[in-house]
C-alpha atoms as a PDB file:
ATOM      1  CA  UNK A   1    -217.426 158.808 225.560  1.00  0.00           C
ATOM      2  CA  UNK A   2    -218.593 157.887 222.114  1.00  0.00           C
ATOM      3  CA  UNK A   3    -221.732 156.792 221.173  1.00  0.00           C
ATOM      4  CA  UNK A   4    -221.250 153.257 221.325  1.00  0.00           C
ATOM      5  CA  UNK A   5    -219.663 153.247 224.897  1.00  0.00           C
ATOM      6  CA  UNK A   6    -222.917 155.464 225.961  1.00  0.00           C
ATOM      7  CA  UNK A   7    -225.475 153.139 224.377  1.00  0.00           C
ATOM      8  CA  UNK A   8    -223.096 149.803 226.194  1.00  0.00           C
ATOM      9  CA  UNK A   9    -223.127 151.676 229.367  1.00  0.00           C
ATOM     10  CA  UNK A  10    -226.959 152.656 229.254  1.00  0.00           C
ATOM     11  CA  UNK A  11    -227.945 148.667 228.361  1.00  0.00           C
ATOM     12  CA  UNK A  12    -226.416 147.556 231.925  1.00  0.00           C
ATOM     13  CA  UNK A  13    -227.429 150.625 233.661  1.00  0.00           C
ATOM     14  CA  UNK A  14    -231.423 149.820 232.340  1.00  0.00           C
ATOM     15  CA  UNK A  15    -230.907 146.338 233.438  1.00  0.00           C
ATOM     16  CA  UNK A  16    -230.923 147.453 237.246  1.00  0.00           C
ATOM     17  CA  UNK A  17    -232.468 150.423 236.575  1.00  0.00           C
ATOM     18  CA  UNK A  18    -234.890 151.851 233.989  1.00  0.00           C
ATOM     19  CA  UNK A  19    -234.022 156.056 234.982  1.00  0.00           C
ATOM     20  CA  UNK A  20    -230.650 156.627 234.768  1.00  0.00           C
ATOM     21  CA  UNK A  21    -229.193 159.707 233.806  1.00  0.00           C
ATOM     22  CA  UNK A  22    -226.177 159.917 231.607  1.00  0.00           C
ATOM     23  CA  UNK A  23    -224.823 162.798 228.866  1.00  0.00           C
ATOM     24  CA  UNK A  24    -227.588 164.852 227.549  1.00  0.00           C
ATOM     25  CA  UNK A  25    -228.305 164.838 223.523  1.00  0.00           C
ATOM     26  CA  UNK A  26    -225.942 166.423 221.621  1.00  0.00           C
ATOM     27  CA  UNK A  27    -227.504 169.353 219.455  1.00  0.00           C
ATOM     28  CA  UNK A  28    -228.219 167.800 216.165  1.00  0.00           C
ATOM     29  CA  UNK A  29    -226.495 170.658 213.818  1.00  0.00           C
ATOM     30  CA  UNK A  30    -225.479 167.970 210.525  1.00  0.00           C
ATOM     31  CA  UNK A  31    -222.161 169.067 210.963  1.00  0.00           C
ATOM     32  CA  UNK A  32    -219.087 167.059 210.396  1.00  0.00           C
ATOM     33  CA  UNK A  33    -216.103 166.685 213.195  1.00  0.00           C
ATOM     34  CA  UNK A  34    -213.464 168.207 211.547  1.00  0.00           C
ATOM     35  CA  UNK A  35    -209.707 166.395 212.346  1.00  0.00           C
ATOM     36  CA  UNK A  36    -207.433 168.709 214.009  1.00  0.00           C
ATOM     37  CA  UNK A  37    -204.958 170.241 210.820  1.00  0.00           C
ATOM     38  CA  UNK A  38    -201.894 171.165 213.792  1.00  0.00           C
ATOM     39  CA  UNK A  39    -201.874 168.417 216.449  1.00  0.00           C
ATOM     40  CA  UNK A  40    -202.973 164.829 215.652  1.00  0.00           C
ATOM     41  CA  UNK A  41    -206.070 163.324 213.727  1.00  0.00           C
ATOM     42  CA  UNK A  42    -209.059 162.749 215.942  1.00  0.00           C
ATOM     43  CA  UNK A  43    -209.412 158.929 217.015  1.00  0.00           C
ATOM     44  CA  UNK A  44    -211.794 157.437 214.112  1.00  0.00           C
ATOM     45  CA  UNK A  45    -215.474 157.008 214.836  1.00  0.00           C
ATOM     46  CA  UNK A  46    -217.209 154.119 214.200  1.00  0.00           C
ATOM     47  CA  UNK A  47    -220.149 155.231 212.125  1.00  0.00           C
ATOM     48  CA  UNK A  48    -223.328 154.068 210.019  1.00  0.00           C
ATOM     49  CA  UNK A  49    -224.105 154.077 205.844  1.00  0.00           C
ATOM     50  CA  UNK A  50    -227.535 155.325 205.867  1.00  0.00           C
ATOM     51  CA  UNK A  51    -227.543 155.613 201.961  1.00  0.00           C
ATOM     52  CA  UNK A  52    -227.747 152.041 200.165  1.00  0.00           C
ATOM     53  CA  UNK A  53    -224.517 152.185 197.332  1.00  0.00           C
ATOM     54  CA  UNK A  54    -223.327 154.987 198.568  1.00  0.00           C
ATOM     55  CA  UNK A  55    -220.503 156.071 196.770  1.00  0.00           C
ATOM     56  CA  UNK A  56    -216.784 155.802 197.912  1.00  0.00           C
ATOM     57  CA  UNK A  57    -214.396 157.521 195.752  1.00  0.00           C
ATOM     58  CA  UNK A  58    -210.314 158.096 195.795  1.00  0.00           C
ATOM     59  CA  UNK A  59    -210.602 161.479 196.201  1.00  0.00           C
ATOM     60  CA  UNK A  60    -213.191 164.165 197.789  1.00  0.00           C
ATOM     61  CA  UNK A  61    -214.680 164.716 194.378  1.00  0.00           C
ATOM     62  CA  UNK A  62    -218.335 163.631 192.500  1.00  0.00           C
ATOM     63  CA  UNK A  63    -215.118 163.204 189.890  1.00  0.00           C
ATOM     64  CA  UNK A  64    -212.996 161.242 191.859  1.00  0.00           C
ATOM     65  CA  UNK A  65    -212.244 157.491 190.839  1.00  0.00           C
ATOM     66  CA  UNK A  66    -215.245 155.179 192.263  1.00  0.00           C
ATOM     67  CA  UNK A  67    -213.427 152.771 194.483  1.00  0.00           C
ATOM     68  CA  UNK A  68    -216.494 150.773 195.931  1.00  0.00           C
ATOM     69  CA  UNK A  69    -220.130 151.300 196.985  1.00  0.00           C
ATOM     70  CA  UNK A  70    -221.446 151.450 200.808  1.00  0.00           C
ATOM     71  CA  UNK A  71    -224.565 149.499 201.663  1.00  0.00           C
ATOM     72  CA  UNK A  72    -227.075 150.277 203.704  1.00  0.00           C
ATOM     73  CA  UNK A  73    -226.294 149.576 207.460  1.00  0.00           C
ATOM     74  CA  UNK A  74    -222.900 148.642 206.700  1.00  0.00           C
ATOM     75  CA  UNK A  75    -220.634 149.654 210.015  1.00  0.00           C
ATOM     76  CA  UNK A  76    -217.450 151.709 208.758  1.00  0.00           C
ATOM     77  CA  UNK A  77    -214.938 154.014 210.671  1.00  0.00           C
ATOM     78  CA  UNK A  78    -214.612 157.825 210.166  1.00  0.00           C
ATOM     79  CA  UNK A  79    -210.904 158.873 209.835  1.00  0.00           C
ATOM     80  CA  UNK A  80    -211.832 162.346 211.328  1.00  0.00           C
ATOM     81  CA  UNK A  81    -211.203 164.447 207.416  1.00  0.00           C
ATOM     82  CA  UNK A  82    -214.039 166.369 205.843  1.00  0.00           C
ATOM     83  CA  UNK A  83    -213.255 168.373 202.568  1.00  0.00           C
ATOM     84  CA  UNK A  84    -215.885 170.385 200.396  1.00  0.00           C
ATOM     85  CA  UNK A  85    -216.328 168.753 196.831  1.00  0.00           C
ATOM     86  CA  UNK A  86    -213.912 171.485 194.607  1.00  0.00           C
ATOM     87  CA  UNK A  87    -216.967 171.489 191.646  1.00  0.00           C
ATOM     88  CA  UNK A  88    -220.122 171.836 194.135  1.00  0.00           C
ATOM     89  CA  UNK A  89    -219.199 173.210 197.304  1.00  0.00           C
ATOM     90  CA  UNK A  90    -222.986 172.198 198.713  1.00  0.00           C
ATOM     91  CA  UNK A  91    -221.300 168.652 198.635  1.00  0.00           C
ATOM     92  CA  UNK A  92    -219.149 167.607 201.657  1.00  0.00           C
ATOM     93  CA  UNK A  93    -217.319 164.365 201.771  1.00  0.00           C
ATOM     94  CA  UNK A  94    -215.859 162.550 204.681  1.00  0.00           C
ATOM     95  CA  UNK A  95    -212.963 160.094 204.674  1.00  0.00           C
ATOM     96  CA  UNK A  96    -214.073 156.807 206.134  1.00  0.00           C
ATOM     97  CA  UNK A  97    -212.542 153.333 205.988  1.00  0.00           C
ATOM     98  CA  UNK A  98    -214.525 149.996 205.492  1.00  0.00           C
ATOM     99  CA  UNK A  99    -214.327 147.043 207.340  1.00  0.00           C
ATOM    100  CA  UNK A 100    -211.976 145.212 204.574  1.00  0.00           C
ATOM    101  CA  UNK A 101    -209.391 148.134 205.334  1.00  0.00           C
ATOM    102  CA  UNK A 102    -210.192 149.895 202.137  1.00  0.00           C
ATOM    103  CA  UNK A 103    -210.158 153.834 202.679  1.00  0.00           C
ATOM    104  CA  UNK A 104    -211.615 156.618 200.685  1.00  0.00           C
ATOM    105  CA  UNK A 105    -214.228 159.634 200.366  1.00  0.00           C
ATOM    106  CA  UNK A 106    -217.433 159.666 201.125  1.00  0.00           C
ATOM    107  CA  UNK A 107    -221.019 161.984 201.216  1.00  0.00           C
ATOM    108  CA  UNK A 108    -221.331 163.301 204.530  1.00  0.00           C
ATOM    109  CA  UNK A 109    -225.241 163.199 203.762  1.00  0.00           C
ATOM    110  CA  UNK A 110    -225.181 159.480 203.675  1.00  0.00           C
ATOM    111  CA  UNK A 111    -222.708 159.113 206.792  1.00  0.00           C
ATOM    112  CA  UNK A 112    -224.185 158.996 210.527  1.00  0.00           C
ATOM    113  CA  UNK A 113    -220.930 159.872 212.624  1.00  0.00           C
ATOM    114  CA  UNK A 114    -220.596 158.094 215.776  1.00  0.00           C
ATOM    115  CA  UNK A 115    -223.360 156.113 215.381  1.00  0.00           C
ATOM    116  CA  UNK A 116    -224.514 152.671 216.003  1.00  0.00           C
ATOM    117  CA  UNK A 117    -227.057 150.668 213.655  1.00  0.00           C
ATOM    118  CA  UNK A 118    -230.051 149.600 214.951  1.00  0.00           C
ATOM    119  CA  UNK A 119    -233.471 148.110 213.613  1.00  0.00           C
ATOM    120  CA  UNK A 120    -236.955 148.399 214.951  1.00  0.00           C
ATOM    121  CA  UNK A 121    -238.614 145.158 216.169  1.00  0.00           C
ATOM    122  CA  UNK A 122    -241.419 147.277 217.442  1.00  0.00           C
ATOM    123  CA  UNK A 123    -243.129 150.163 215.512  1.00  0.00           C
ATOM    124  CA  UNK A 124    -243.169 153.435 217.605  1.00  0.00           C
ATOM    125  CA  UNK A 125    -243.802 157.027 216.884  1.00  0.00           C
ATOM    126  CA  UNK A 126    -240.879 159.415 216.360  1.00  0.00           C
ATOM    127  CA  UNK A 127    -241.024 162.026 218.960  1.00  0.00           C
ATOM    128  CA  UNK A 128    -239.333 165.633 218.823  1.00  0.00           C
ATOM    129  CA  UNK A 129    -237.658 165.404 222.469  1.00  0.00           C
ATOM    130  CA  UNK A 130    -237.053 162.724 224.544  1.00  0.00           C
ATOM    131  CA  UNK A 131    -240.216 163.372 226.358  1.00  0.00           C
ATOM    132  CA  UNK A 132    -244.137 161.737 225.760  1.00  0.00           C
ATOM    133  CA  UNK A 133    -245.375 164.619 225.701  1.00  0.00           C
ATOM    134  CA  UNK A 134    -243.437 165.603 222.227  1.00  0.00           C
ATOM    135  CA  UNK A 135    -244.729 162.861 219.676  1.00  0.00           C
ATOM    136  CA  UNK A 136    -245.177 163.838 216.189  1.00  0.00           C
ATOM    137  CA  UNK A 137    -247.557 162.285 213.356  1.00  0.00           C
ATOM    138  CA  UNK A 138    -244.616 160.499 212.147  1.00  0.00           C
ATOM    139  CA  UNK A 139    -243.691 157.081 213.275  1.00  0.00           C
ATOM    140  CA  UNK A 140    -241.121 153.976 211.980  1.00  0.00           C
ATOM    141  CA  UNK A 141    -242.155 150.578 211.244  1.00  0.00           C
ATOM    142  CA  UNK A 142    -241.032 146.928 212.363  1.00  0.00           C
ATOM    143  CA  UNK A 143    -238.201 146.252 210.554  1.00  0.00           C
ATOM    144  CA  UNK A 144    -237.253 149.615 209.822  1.00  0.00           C
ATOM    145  CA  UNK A 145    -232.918 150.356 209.931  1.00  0.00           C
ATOM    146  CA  UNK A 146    -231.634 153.371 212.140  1.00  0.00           C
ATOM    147  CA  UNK A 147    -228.467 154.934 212.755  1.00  0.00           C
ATOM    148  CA  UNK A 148    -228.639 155.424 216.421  1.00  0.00           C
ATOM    149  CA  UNK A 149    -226.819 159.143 217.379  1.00  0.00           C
ATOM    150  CA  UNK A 150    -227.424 159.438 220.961  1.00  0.00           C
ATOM    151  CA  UNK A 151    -228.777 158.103 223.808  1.00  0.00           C
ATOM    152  CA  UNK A 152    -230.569 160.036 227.038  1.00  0.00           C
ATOM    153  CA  UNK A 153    -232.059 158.035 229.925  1.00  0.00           C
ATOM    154  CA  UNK A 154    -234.665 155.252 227.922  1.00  0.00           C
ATOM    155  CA  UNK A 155    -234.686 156.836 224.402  1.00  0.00           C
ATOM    156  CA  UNK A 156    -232.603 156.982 221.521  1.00  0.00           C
ATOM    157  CA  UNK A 157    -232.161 159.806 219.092  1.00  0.00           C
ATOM    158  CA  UNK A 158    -232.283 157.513 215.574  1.00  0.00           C
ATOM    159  CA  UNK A 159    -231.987 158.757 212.447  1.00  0.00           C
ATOM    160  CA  UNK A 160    -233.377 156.493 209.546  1.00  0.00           C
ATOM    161  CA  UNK A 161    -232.810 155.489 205.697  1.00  0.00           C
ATOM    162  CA  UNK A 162    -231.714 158.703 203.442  1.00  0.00           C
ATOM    163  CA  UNK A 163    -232.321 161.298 207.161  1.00  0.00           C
ATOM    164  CA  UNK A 164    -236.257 160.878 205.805  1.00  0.00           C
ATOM    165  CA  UNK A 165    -236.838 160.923 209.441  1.00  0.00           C
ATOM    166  CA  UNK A 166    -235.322 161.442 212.328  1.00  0.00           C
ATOM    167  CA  UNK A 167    -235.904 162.375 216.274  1.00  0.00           C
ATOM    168  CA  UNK A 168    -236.151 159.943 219.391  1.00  0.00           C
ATOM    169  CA  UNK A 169    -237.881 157.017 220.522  1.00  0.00           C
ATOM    170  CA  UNK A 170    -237.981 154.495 223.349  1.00  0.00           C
ATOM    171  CA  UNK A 171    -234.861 152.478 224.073  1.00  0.00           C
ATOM    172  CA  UNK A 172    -237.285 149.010 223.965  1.00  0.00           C
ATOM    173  CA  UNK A 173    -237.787 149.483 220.687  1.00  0.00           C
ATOM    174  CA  UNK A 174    -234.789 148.429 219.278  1.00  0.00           C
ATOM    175  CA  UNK A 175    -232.256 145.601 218.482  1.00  0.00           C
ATOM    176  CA  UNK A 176    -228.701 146.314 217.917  1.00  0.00           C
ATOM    177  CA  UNK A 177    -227.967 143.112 216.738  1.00  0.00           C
ATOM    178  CA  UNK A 178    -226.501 142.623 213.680  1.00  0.00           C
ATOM    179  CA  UNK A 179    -227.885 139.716 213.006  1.00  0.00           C
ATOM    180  CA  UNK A 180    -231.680 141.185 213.275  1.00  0.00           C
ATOM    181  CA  UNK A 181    -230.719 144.358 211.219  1.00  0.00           C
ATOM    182  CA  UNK A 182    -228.939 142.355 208.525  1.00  0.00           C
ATOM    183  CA  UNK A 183    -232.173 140.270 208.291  1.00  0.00           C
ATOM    184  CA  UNK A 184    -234.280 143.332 208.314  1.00  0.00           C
ATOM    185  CA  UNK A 185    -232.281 145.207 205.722  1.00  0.00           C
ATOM    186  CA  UNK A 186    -231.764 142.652 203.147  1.00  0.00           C
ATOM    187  CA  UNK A 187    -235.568 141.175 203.422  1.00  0.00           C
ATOM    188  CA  UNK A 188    -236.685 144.694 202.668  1.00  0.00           C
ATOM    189  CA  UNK A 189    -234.682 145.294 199.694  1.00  0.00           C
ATOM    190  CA  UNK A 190    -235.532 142.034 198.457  1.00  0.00           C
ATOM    191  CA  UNK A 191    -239.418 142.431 198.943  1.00  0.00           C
ATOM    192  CA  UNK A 192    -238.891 146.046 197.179  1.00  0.00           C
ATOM    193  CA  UNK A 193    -237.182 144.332 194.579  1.00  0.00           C
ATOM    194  CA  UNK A 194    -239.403 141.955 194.060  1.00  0.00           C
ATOM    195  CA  UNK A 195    -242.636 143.023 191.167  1.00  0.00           C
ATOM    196  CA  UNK A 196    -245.437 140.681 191.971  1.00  0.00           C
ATOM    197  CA  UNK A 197    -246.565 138.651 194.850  1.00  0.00           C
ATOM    198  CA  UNK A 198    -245.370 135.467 193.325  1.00  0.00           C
ATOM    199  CA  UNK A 199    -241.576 137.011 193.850  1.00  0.00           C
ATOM    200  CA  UNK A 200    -242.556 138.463 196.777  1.00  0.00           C
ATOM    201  CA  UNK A 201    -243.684 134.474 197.970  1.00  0.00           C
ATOM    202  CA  UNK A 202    -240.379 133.035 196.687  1.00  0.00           C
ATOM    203  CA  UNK A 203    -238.364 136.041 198.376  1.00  0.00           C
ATOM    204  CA  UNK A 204    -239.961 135.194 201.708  1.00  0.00           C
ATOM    205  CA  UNK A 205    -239.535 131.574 201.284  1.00  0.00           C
ATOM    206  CA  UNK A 206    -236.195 131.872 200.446  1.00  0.00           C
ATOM    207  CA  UNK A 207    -235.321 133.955 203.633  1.00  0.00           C
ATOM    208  CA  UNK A 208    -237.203 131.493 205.879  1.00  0.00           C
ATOM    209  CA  UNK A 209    -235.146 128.618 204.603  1.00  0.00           C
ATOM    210  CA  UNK A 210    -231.656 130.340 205.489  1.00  0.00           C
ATOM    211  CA  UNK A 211    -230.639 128.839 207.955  1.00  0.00           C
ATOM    212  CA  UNK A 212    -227.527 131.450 209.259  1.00  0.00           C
ATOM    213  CA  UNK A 213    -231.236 133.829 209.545  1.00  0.00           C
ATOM    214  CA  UNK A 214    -233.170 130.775 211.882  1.00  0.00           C
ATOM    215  CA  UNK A 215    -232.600 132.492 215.206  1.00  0.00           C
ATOM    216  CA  UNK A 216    -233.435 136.339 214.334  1.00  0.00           C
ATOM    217  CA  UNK A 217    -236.562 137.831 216.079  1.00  0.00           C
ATOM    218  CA  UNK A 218    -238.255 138.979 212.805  1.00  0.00           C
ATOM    219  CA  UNK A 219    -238.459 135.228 211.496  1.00  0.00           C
ATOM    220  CA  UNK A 220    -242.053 135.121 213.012  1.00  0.00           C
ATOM    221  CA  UNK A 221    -242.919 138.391 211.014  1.00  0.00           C
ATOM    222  CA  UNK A 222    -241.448 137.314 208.056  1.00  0.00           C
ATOM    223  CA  UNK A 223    -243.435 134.263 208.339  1.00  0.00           C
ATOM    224  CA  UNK A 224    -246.793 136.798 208.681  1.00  0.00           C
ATOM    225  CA  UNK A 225    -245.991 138.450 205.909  1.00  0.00           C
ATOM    226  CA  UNK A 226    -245.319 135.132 203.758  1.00  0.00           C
ATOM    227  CA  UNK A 227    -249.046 133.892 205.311  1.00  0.00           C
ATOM    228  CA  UNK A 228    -250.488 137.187 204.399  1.00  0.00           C
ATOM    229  CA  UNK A 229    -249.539 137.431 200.761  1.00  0.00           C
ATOM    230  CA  UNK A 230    -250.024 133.782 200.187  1.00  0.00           C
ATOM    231  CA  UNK A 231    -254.397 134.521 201.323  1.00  0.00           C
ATOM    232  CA  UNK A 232    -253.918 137.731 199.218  1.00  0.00           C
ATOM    233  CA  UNK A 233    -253.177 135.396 195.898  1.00  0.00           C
ATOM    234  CA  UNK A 234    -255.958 133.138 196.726  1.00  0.00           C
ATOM    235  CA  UNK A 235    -258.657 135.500 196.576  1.00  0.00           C
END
């Protein structure tokens, strides 16, 4: 059962209820599901860009011919071949497809296999097992975009932008919809992009006017934020 049919399944399961039991986490090693070279490929994997522009190249090479970039979040399928780069073998590339059909080579680094994307719409500390007992001095923000690798009773092992951090957290933390994480992702690159509060205003402004955006969750927290910087400029 992949990782989206587990995290499906463990949604309806929750709704009736919250302590059900299904595969335990999968040990996290980093390494890459290699396709079977005598019988058939393995069945692709839908998987998550956790690298914004992430390269995807013609061939498993830093030399190959750039074909497009991956953004961050961005849902693609992994067409079960991994090949070490021939001029660094410390690079491994994967060969995914994207959702226009377009295939080619990508980092394995920036690649979450058999993942599903996710976004925090409540900050929570990361913990180092699926257990309260186990939290850590780390934590991810509201707003913040996972790749979500596994699921075990009511917590998610998520691992966020560039593998900065990873480890689990509470299921209730997080939406799935893409919607909310577009909204999340792009609002945070524009208010990194943006230099001084003034941009920072407009870039808020401009998100609260879209109106294909009106009916995600973090509207009201985009709206604090906008309130916020506006009572920042006035003093």
């Amino acid at each position: 059962m992949n990782l989206i049919s587990k995290f499906v399944f463990i949604l309806l399961i929750m709704q009736i209820f919250f302590g059900c039991k299904i595969k335990d986490h999968k040990e996290n090693t980093g390494n890459v599901p290699i396709a079977d070279t005598v019988n058939n490929k393995i069945d692709p994997l839908p998987s998550i860009c956790i690298w914004d522009k992430l390269s995807l190249r013609d061939s498993p090479s830093q030399k190959g011919e750039w074909l497009s970039s991956v953004n961050l979040g961005e849902e693609i399928m992994y067409l079960g071949e991994s090949r070490k780069d021939s001029t660094n073998k410390n690079i491994e590339y994967i060969k995914i497809q994207l959702s226009d059909g377009k295939q080619g080579w990508a980092s394995a680094y920036g690649i979450v296999i058999d993942a599903l994307s996710g976004v925090l719409y409540k900050s929570s500390p990361i913990y180092q097992r699926p257990d309260l007992l186990t939290e850590t001095n780390q934590n991810f923000n509201i707003m913040d975009m996972v790749a979500i690798q596994d699921v075990k009773d009511h917590w998610l092992y998520v691992i966020g932008n560039q593998r900065k951090k990873q480890g689990w957290i509470p299921a209730e933390h997080i939406t799935t919809d893409r919607m909310n994480v577009a909204v999340a992702i792009l609002a945070n690159k524009a208010l990194a992009d943006a230099e001084t509060v003034e941009d920072k205003i407009k870039t808020l402004e401009n998100f609260l006017q879209n109106t294909p955006f009106s009916q995600s969750i973090f509207m009201a927290t985009l709206e604090d934020k906008l309130d916020s910087l506006k009572r920042s400029k006035q003093k």
